[in-house]
Protein backbone atom coordinates (compact mmCIF):
# COMPACT_ATOMS: atom_id res chain seq x y z
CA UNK A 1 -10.14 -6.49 4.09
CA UNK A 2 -11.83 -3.49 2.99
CA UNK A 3 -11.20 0.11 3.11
CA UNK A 4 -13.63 1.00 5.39
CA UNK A 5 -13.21 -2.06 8.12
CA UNK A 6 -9.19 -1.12 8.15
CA UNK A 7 -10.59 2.94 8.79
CA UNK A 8 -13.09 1.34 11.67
CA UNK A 9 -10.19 -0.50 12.90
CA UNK A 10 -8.09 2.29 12.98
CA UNK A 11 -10.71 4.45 14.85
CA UNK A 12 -10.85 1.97 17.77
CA UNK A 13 -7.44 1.65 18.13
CA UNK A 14 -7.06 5.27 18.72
CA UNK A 15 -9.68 5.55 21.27
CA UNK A 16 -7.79 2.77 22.88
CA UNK A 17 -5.60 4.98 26.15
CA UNK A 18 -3.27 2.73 26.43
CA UNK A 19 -2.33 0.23 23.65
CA UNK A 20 0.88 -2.52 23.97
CA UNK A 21 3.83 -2.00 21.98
CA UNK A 22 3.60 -5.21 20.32
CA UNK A 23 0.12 -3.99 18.65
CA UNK A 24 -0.31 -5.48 15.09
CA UNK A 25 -0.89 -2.95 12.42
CA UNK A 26 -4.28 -2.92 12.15
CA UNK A 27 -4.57 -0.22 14.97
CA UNK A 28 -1.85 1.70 12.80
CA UNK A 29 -3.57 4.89 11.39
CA UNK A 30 -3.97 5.08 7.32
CA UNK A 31 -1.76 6.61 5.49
CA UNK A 32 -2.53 10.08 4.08
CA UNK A 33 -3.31 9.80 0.45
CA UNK A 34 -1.15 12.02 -2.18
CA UNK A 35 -2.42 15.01 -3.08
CA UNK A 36 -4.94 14.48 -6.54
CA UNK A 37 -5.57 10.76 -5.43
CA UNK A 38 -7.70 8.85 -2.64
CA UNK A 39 -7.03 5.58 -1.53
CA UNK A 40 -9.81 2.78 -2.37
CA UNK A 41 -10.40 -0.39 -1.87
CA UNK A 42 -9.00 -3.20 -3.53
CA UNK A 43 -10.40 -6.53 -4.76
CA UNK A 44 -7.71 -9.41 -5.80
CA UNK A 45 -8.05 -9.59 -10.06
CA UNK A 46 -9.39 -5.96 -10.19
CA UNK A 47 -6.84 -3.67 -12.50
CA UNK A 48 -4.15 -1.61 -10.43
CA UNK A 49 -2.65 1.48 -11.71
CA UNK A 50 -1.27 3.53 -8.71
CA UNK A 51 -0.01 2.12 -5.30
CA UNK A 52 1.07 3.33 -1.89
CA UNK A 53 3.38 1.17 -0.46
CA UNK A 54 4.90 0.89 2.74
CA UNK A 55 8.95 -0.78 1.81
CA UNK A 56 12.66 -0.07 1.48
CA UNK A 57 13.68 1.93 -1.59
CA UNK A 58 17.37 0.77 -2.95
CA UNK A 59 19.94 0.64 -0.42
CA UNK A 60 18.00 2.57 2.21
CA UNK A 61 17.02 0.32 5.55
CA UNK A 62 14.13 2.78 6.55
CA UNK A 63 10.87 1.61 5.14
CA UNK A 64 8.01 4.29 4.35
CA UNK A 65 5.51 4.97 2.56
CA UNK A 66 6.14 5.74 -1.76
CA UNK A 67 3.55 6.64 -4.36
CA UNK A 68 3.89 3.94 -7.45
CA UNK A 69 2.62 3.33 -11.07
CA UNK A 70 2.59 -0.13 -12.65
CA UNK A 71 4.01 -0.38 -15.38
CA UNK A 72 4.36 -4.37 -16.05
CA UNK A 73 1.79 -7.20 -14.49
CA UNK A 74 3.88 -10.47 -13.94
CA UNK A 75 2.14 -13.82 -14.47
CA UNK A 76 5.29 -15.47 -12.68
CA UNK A 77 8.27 -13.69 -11.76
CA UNK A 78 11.45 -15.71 -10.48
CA UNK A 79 12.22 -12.77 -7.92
CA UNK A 80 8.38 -12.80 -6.68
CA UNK A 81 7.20 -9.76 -7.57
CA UNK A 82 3.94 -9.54 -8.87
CA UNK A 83 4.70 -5.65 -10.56
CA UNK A 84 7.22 -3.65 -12.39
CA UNK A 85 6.19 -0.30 -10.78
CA UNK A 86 8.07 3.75 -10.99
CA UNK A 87 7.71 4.52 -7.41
CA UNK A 88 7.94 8.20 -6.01
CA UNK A 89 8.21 9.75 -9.98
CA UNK A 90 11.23 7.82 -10.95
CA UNK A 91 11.73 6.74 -14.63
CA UNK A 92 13.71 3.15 -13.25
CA UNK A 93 11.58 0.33 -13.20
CA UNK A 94 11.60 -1.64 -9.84
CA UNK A 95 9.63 -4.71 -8.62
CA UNK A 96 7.21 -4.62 -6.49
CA UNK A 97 5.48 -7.27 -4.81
CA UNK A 98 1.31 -6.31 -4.48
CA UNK A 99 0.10 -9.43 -3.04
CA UNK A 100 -3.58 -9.97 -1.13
CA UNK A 101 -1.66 -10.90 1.72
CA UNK A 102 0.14 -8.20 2.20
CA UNK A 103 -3.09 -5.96 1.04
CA UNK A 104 -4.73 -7.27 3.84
CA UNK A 105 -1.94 -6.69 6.55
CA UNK A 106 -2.04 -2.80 5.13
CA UNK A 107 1.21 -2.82 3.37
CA UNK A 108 -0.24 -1.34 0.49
CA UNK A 109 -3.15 0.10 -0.61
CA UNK A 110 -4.70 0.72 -4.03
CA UNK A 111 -5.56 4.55 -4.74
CA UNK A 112 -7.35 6.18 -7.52
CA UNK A 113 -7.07 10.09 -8.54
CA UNK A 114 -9.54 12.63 -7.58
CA UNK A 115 -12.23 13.26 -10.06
CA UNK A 116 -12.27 17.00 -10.68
């Protein structure tokens, strides 16, 4: 799904007065994009170097939104994760999985820094 469908989404569903609570997250709002980067959109095969991804971090059970960095593309990973990735400016390697699917379902999105 593109950028700009997921944004047009996200408009209706906010002009929406009353939504269920059971809405799927395509009415969720976009994330705001770090400062020096702006999210774009992603096409499966096309090069990724910086992430936002909405997970759990270590032993923490509240998922949010961290700023990642590949480091490592995986062919084939026994764990399923598609990335070795620093997320939020850590030097520790974790895996990450960046799949279309959950692309499409706005788990992640692909962002690119802001030309000067």
């Amino acid at each position: 799904m593109q950028l700009a469908e997921r944004q047009r989404r996200s408009r209706e569903g906010a002009a929406t007065v009353e939504q269920a609570e059971d809405d799927e997250s395509d009415d969720d709002p976009l994330p705001p994009a770090p400062a020096g980067f702006e999210l774009v959109d992603w096409v499966q095969r096309d090069p990724l170097e910086h992430f936002l991804l909405y997970c759990t971090v270590g032993r923490s059970k509240v998922a949010g939104w961290h700023v990642g960095t590949v480091v490592k593309v995986h062919a084939k990973n026994r764990y399923g994760y598609t990335h070795d990735a620093y997320l939020d400016g850590s030097s520790e390697k974790r895996g990450v999985r960046l799949t279309s699917e959950l692309y499409d379902t706005g788990y992640w999105y692909k962002m690119s820094p802001v030309s000067a």
